[in-house]
Protein backbone atom coordinates (compact mmCIF):
# COMPACT_ATOMS: atom_id res chain seq x y z
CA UNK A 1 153.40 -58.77 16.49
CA UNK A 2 154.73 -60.11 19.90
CA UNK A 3 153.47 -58.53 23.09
CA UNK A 4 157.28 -56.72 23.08
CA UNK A 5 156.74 -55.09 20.03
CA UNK A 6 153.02 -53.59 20.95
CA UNK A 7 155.23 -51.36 23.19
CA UNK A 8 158.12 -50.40 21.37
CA UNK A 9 159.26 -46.95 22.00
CA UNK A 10 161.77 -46.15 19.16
CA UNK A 11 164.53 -44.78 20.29
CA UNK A 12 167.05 -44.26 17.56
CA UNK A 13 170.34 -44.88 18.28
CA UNK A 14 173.84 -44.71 16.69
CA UNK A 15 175.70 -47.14 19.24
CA UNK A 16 174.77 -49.19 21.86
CA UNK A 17 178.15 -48.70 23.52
CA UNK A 18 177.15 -44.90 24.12
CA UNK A 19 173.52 -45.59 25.58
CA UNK A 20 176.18 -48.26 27.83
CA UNK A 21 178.17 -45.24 29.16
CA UNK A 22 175.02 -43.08 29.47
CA UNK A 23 173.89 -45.98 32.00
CA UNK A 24 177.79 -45.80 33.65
CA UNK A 25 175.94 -45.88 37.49
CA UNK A 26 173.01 -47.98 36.76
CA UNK A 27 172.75 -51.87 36.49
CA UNK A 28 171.30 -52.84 32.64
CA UNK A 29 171.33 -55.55 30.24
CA UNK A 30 171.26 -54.76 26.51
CA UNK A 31 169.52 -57.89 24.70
CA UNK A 32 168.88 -58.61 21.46
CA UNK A 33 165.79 -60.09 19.36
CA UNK A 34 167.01 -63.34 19.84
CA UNK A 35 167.84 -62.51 23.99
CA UNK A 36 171.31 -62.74 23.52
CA UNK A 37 173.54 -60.39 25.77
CA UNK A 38 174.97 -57.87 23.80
CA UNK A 39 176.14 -55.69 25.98
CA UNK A 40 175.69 -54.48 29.89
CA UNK A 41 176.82 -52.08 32.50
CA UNK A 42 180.11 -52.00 34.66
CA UNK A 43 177.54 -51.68 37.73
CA UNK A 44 176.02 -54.80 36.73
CA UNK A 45 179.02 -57.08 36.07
CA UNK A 46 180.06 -55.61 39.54
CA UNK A 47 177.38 -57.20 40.98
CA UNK A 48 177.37 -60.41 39.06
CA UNK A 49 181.28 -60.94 39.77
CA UNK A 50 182.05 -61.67 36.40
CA UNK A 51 183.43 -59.94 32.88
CA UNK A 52 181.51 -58.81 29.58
CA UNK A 53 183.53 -61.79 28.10
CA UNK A 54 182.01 -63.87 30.03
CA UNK A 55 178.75 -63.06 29.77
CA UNK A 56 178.07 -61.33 26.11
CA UNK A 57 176.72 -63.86 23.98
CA UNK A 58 174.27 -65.53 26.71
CA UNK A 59 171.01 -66.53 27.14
CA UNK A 60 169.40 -64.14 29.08
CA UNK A 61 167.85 -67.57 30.56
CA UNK A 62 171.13 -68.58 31.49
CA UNK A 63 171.14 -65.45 34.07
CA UNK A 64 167.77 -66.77 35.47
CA UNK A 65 166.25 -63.90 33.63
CA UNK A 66 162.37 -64.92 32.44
CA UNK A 67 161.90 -64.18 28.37
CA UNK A 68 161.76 -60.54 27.45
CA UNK A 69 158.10 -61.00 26.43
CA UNK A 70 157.10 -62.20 29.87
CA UNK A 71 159.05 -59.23 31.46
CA UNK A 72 157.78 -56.78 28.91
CA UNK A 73 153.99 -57.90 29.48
CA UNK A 74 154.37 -57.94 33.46
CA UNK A 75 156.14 -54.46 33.24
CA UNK A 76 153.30 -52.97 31.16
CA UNK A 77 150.49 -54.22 33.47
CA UNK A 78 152.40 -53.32 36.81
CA UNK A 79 152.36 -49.73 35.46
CA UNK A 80 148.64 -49.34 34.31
CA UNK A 81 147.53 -50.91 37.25
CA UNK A 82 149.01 -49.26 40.22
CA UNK A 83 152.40 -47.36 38.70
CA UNK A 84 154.55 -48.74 40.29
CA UNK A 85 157.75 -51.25 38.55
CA UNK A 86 157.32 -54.84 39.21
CA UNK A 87 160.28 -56.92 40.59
CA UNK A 88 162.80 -59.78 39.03
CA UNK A 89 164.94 -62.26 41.19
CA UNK A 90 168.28 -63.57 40.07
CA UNK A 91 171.23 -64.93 41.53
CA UNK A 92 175.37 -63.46 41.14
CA UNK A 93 178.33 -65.68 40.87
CA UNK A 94 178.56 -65.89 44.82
CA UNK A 95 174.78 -67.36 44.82
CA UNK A 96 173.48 -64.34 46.70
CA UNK A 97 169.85 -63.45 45.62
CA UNK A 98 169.43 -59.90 44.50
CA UNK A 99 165.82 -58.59 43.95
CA UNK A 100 165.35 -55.44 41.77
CA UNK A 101 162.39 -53.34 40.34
CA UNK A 102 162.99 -52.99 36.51
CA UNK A 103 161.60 -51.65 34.01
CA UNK A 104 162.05 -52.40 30.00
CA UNK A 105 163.26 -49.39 27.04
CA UNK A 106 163.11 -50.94 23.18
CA UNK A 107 165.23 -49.70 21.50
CA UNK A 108 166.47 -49.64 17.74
CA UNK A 109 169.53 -48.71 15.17
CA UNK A 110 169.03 -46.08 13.53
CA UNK A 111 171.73 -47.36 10.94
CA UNK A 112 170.41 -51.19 10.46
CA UNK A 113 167.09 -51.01 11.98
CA UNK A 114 168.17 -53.83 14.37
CA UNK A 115 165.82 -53.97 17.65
CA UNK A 116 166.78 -54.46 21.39
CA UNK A 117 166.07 -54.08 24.46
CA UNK A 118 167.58 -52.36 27.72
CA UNK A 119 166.73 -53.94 30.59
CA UNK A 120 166.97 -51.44 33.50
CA UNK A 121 167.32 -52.37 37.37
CA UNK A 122 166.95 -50.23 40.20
CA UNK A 123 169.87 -49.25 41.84
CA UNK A 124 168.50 -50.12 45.36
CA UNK A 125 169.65 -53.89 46.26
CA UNK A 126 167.99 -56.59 48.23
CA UNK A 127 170.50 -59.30 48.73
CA UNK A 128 168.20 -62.07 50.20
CA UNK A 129 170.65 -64.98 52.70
CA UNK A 130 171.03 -68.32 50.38
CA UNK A 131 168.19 -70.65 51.05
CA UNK A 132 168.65 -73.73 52.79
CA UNK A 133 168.72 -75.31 48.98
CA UNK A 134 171.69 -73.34 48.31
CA UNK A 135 173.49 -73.70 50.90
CA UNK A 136 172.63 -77.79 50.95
CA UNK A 137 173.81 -77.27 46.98
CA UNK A 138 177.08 -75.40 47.89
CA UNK A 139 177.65 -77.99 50.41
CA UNK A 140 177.38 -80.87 48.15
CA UNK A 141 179.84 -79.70 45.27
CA UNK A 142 182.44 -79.25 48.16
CA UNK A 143 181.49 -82.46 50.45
CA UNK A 144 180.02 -85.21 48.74
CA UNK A 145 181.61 -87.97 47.74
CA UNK A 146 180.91 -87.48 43.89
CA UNK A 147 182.73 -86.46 41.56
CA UNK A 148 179.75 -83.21 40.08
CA UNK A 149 180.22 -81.53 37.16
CA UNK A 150 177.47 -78.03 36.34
CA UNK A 151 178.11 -77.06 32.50
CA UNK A 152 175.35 -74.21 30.48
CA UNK A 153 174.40 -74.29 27.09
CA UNK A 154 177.36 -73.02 25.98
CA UNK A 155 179.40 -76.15 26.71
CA UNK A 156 181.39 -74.57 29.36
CA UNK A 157 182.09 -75.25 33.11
CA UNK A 158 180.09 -73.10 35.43
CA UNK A 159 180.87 -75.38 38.74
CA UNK A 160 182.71 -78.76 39.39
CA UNK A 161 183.14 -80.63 43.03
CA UNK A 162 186.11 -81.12 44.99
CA UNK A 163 186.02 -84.67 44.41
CA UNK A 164 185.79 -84.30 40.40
CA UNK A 165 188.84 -81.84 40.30
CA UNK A 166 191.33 -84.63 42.51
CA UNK A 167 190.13 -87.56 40.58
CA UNK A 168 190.48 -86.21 36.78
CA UNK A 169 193.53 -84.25 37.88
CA UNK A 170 191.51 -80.47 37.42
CA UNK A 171 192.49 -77.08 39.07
CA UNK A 172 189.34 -75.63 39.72
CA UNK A 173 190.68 -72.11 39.64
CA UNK A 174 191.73 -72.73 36.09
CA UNK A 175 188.85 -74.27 34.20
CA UNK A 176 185.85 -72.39 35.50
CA UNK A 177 183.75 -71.03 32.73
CA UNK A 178 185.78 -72.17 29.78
CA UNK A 179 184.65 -74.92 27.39
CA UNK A 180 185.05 -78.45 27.94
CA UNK A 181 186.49 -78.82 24.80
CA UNK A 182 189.57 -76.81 26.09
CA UNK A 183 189.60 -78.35 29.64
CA UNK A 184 189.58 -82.09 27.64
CA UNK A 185 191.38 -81.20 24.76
CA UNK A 186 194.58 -83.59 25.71
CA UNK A 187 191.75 -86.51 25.90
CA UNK A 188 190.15 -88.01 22.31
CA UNK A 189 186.20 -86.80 22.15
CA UNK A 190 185.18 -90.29 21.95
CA UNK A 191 186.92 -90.52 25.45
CA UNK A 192 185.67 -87.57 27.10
CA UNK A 193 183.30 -87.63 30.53
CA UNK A 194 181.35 -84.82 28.99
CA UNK A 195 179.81 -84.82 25.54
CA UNK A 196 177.98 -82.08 23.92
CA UNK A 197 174.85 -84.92 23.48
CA UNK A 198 174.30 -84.35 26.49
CA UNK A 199 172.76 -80.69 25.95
CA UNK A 200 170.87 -82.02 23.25
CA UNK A 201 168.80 -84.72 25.88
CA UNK A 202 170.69 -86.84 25.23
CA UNK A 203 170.20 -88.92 29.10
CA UNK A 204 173.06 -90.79 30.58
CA UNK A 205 172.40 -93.58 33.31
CA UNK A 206 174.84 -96.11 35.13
CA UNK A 207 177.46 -95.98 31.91
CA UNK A 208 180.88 -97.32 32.87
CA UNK A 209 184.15 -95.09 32.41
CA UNK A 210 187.76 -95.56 32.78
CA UNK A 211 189.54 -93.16 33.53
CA UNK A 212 193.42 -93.00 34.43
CA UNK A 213 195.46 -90.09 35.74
CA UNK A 214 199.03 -89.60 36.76
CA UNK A 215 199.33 -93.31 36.15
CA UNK A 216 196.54 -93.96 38.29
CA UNK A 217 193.58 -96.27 36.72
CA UNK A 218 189.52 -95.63 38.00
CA UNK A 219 186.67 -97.19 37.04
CA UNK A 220 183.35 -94.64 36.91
CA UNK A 221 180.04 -95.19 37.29
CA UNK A 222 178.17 -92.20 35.37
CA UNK A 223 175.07 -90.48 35.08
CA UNK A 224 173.86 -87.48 33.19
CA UNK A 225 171.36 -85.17 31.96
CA UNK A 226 169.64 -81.52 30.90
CA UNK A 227 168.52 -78.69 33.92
CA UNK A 228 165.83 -77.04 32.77
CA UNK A 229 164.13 -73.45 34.21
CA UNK A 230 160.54 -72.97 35.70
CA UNK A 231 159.30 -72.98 31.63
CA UNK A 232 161.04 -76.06 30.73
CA UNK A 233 163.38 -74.55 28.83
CA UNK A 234 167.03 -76.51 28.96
CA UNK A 235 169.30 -74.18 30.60
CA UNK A 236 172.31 -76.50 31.27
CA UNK A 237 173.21 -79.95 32.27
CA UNK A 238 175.24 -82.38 34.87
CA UNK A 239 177.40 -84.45 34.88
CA UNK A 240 177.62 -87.19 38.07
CA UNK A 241 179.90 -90.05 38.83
CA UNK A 242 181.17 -92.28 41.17
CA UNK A 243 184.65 -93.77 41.77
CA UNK A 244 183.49 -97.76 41.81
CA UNK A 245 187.09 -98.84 41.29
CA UNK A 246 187.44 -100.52 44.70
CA UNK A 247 184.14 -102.33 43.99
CA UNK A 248 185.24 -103.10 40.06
CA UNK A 249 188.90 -104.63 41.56
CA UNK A 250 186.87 -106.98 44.08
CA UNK A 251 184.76 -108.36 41.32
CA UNK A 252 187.41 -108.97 39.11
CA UNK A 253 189.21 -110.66 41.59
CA UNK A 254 186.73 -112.95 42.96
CA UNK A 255 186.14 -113.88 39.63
CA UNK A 256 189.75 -114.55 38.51
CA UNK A 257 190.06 -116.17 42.41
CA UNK A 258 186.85 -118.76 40.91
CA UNK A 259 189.06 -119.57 37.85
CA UNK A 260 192.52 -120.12 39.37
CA UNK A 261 190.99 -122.22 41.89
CA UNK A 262 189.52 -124.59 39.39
CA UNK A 263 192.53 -124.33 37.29
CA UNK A 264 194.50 -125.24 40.45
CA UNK A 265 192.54 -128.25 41.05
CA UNK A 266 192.53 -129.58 37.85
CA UNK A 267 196.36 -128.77 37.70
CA UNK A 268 196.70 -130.75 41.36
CA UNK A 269 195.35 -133.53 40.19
CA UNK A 270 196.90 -134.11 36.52
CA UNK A 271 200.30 -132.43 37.01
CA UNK A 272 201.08 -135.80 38.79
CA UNK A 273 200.06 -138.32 36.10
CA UNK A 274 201.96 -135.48 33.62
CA UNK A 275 205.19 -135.47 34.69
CA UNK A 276 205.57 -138.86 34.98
CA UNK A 277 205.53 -140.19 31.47
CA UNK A 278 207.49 -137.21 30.45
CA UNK A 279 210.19 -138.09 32.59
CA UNK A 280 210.52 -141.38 31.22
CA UNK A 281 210.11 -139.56 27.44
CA UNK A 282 212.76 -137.35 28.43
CA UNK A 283 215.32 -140.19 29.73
CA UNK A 284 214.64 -142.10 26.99
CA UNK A 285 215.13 -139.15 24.49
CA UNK A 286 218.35 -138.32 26.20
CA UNK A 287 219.79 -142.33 25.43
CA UNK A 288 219.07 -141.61 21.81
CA UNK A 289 220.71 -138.09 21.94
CA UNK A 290 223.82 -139.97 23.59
CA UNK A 291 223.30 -143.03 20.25
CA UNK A 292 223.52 -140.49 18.15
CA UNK A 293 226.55 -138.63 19.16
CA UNK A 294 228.05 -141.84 18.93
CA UNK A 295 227.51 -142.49 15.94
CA UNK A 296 227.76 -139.37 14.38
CA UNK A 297 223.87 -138.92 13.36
CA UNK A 298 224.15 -134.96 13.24
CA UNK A 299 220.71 -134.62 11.62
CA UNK A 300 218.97 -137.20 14.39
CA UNK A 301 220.85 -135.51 17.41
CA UNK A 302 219.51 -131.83 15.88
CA UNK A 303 216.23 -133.64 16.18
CA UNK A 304 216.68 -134.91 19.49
CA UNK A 305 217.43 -131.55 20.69
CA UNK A 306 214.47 -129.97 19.69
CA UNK A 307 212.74 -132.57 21.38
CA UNK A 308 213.90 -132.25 24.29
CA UNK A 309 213.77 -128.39 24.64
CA UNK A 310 210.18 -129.13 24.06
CA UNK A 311 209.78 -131.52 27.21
CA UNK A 312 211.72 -128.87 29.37
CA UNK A 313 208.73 -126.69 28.19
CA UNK A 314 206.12 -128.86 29.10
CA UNK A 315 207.93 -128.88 32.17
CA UNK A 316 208.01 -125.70 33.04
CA UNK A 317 203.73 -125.21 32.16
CA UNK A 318 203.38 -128.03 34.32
CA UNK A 319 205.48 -126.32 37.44
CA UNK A 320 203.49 -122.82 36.93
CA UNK A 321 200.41 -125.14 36.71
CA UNK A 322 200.88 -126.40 40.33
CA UNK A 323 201.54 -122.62 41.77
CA UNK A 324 197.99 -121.83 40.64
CA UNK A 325 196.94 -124.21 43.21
CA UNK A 326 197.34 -123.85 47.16
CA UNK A 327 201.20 -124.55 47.77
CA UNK A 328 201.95 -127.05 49.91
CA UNK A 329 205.02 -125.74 51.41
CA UNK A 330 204.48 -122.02 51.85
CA UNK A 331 206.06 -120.26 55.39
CA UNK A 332 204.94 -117.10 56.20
CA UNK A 333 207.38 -115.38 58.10
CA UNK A 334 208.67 -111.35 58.51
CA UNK A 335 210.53 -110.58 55.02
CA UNK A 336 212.62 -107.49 54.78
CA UNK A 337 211.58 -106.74 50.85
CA UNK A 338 215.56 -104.78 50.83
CA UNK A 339 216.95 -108.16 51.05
CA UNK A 340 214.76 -109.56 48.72
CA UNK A 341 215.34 -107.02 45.88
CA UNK A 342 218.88 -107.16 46.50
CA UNK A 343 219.09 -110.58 45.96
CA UNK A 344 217.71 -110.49 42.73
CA UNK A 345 218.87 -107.11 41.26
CA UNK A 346 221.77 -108.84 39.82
CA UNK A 347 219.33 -111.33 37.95
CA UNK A 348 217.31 -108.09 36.91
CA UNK A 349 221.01 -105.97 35.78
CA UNK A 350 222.08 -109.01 33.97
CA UNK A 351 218.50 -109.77 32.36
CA UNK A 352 218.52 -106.03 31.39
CA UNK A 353 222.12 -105.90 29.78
CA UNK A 354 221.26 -108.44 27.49
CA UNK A 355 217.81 -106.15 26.30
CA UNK A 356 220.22 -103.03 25.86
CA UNK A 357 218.21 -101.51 29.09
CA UNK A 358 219.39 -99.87 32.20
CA UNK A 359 218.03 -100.27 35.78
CA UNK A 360 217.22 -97.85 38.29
CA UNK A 361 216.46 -98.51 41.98
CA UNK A 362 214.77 -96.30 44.20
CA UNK A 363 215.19 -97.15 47.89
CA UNK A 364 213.99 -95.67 51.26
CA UNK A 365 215.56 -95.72 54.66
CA UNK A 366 213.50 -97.71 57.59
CA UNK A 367 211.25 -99.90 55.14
CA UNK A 368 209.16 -101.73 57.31
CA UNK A 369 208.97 -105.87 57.17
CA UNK A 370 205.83 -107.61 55.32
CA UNK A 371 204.21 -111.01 56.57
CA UNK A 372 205.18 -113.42 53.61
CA UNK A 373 207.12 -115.99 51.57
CA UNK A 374 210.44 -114.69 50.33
CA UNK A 375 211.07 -116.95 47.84
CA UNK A 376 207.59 -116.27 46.16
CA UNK A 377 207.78 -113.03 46.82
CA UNK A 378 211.12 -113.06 44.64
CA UNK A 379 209.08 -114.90 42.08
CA UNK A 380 206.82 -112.17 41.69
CA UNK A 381 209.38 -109.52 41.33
CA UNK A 382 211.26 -111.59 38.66
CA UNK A 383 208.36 -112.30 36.80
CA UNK A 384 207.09 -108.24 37.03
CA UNK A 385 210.59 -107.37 35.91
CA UNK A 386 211.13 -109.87 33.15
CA UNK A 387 207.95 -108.87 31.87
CA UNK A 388 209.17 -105.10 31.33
CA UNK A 389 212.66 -106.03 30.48
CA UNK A 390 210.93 -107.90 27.28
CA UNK A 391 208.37 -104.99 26.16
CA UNK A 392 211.38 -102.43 25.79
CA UNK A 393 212.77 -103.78 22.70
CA UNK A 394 214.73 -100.42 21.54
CA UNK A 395 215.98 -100.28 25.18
CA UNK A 396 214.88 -97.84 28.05
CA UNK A 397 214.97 -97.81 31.88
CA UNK A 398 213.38 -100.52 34.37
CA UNK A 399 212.87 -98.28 37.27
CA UNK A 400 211.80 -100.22 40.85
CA UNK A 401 210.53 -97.71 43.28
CA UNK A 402 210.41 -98.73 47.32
CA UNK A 403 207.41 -96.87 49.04
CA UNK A 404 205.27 -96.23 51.94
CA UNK A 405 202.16 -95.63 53.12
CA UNK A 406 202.08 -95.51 57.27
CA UNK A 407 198.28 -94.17 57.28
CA UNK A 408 197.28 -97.41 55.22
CA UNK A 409 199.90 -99.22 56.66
CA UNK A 410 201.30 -100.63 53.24
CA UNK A 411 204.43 -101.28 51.72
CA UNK A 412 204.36 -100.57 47.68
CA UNK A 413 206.70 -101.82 45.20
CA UNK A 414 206.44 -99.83 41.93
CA UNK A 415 207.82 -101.47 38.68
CA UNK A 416 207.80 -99.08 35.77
CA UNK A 417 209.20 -99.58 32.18
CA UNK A 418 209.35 -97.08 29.46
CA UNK A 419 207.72 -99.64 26.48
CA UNK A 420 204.79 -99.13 24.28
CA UNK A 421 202.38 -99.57 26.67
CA UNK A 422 199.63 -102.01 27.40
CA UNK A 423 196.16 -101.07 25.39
CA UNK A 424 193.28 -100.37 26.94
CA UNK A 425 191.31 -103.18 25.34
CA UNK A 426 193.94 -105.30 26.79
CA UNK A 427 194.63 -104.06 30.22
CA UNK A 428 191.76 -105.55 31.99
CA UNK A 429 192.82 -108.98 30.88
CA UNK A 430 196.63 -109.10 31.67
CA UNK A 431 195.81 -111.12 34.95
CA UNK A 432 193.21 -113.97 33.55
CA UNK A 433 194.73 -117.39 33.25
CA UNK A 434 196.32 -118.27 29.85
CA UNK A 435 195.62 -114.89 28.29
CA UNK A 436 199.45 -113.61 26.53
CA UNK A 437 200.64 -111.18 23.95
CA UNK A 438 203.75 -113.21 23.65
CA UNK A 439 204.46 -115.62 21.18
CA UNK A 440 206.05 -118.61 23.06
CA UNK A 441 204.21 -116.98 26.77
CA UNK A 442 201.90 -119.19 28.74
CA UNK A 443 199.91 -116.71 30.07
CA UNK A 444 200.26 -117.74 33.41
CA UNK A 445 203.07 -115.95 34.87
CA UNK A 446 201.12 -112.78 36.28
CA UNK A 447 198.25 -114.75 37.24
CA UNK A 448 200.94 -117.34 39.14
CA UNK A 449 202.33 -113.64 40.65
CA UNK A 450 198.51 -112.16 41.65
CA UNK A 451 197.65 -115.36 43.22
CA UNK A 452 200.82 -115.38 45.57
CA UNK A 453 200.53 -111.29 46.56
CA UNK A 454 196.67 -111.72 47.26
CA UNK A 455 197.54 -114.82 49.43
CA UNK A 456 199.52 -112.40 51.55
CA UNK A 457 196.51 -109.80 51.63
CA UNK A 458 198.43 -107.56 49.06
CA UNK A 459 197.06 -106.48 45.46
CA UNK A 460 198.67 -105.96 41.60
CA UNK A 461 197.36 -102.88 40.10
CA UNK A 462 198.67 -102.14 36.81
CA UNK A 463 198.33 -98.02 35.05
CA UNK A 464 199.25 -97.70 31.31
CA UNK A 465 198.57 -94.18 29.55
CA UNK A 466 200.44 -93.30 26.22
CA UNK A 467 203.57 -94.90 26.84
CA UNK A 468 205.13 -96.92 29.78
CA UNK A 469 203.39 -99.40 32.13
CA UNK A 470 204.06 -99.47 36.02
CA UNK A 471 202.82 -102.55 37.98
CA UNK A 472 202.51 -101.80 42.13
CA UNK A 473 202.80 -104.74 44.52
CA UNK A 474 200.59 -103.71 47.63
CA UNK A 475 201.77 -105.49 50.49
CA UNK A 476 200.21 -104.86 54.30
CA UNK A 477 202.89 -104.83 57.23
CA UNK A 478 202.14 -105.04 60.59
């Protein structure tokens, strides 16, 4: 028999709901054997700030309650020794301190012989100021740059940081205490930030997340694992990450910088020694073509032909071969990107008509000029375009958005089609050098386009969530 039990004073009840409105004025806790919240005062959940939904069904150790046994035993001895109650601490949802004398009444149904126990509190308060490691903690959810997330060991939310709710798109308001199965239900489990694991021990360190939301793409760094009480007993767990997606971009594009740079010197030095036998291939191919028609060899000009659409292929590799290296005659000079894109939005309508998609573009007034190439820069628009002409093969809208950020002082050019979609298993390889989901593709075209925007200090970024893909050109202006 547990300590509890040498103390029980029956008290035979027929419904704990009546000994509830006995104790209208008073702050109590009605537990169960297995200290489970069964029921409790208005007075308390006054000064907890919360509802009986909310709280029936915890762990008393979830309220920073010590185990009934340990109350029950320090109760008992408080009273033989000098009569008077001892004290508990615990904290409301505000984080105020409130220290209370208590004292603990067993009681049990007369009906189903089920046991509990009413935990009583005085109704004197002594709300003590947050200490300096609660008021560092409140601080941190609200400052720090982290994204923090507090859950208990019933899988729900007790508190999340600023940071968290902007990055994964939360309203604070609306997902405290509620499960994170409901606040992540529109994401697959194996996707989610938080997993139940995690309750279970289950410790978390440095793991790498994507993450994208309202079309925008981050890269997390997270970490994880249990809280536990003064016992050891798990009484919840966290959830911490960092937005590395600055620091993820700069690798990848140092590394693809390493690889277009080789690629450009190897193309520098071949394309050269290329094109010149296949110009002489292609003139000679061209006399036979002409032979042929002469002499009325349909079969052998059919052949020809093929031939020679195949040199104009070659070609063409060879040409996006020599933008991957440095080229030669580049001017930098102020562009007005309006001209630009209304020099080639009748390339883009006509390209378009022919897919059985329409084009939208979104202007602003007063766009300010960007430091570059025009002709490249239409290059990299054409190529962005093409690319989202092609994926929207039952038609759909091409929609080019002008934008503008004065406090980074940036021009962006947003190019969104309404396809399939790019995968994520594919997404972070779109810009390496020959890597294409199209049949006859080179796989050089958006690595031709990030080389010529980073040249100009600018960046690609590319977001792609269920369906639709938009590409934004980043350019600085001065």
């Amino acid at each position: 028999m547990s300590s509890v039990d040498k103390g029980r004073c029956l008290l035979s009840i027929e419904h704990l709901d009546d000994y509830i409105h006995a104790c209208l004025s008073q702050s109590v806790i009605i537990v169960n054997d297995g200290e489970k919240v069964v029921n409790c005062s208005l007075a308390f959940l006054d000064e907890m700030g919360c509802s009986l939904e909310e709280i029936k069904g915890m762990s008393i150790h979830e309220l920073g309650v010590p185990s009934l046994s340990h109350l029950h035993q320090q109760y008992l001895e408080a009273v033989s020794h000098n009569g008077s109650a001892p004290s508990l601490s615990f904290q409301n949802r505000q984080g105020v301190t409130m220290r209370r004398r208590y004292s603990i009444l067993p009681l049990q149904s007369e009906e189903t012989g089920s046991k509990y126990f009413a935990l009583h509190m005085d109704k004197e308060i002594w709300a003590e100021e947050p200490s300096v490691l609660q008021k560092f903690a409140g601080t941190f959810m609200e400052d720090i740059n982290l994204g923090v997330i507090l859950i208990d060991m019933r899988f729900r939310i007790v508190d999340i940081s600023d940071m968290a709710c902007r990055l994964l798109g939360l309203d604070k308001k609306q997902i405290m205490n509620k499960s994170c199965e409901e606040v992540f239900a529109s994401v697959p489990p194996h996707h989610r930030l938080v997993q139940p694991e995690i309750l279970n021990g289950v410790v978390v360190r440095n793991h790498a997340v994507s993450w994208t939301n309202n079309q925008e793409r981050y890269e997390l760094l997270l970490d994880s694992n249990v809280l536990k009480d003064d016992d050891g007993r798990t009484v919840g767990a966290y959830v911490i990450f960092k937005d590395v997606t600055n620091l993820r971009s700069l690798e990848e594009q140092v590394q693809r910088s390493d690889r277009l740079a080789m690629i450009g010197q190897i193309a520098a030095g071949t394309a050269h020694e290329i094109r010149n036998p296949l110009t002489s291939i292609k003139g000679f191919m061209q006399v036979l073509k002409n032979t042929f028609i002469e002499k009325g060899m349909v079969k052998e000009q059919d052949y020809t032909d093929i031939m020679l659409t195949e040199i104009n292929r070659i070609n063409e590799l060879v040409s996006e071969f020599l933008l991957l290296s440095k080229p030669k005659n580049v001017t930098y000079h102020p562009v007005n990107i309006k001209m630009v894109m209304r020099e080639i939005l009748p390339i883009i309508s006509n390209e378009a008509l022919l897919h059985g998609v329409s084009v939208q573009y979104e202007t602003v007034s007063d766009l300010p000029v960007v430091i570059a190439d025009g002709e490249l820069l239409k290059q990299v628009f054409l190529n962005l375009c093409k690319n989202g002409i092609e994926v929207m093969l039952d038609g759909g809208t091409l929609t080019v958005t002008e934008k503008v950020d004065y406090e980074e002082r940036r021009v962006h050019i947003d190019i969104h089609d309404t396809g399939p979609g790019i995968p994520n298993f594919v997404i972070d390889k779109i810009f390496d050098p020959f890597f294409t989901t199209k049949e006859n593709g080179t796989g050089l075209g958006l690595s031709v386009c990030q080389r010529i925007v980073h040249d100009i200090g600018g960046t690609i970024r590319v977001a792609s969530k269920g369906f639709g893909t938009t590409f934004t050109v980043s350019m600085p202006f001065p």
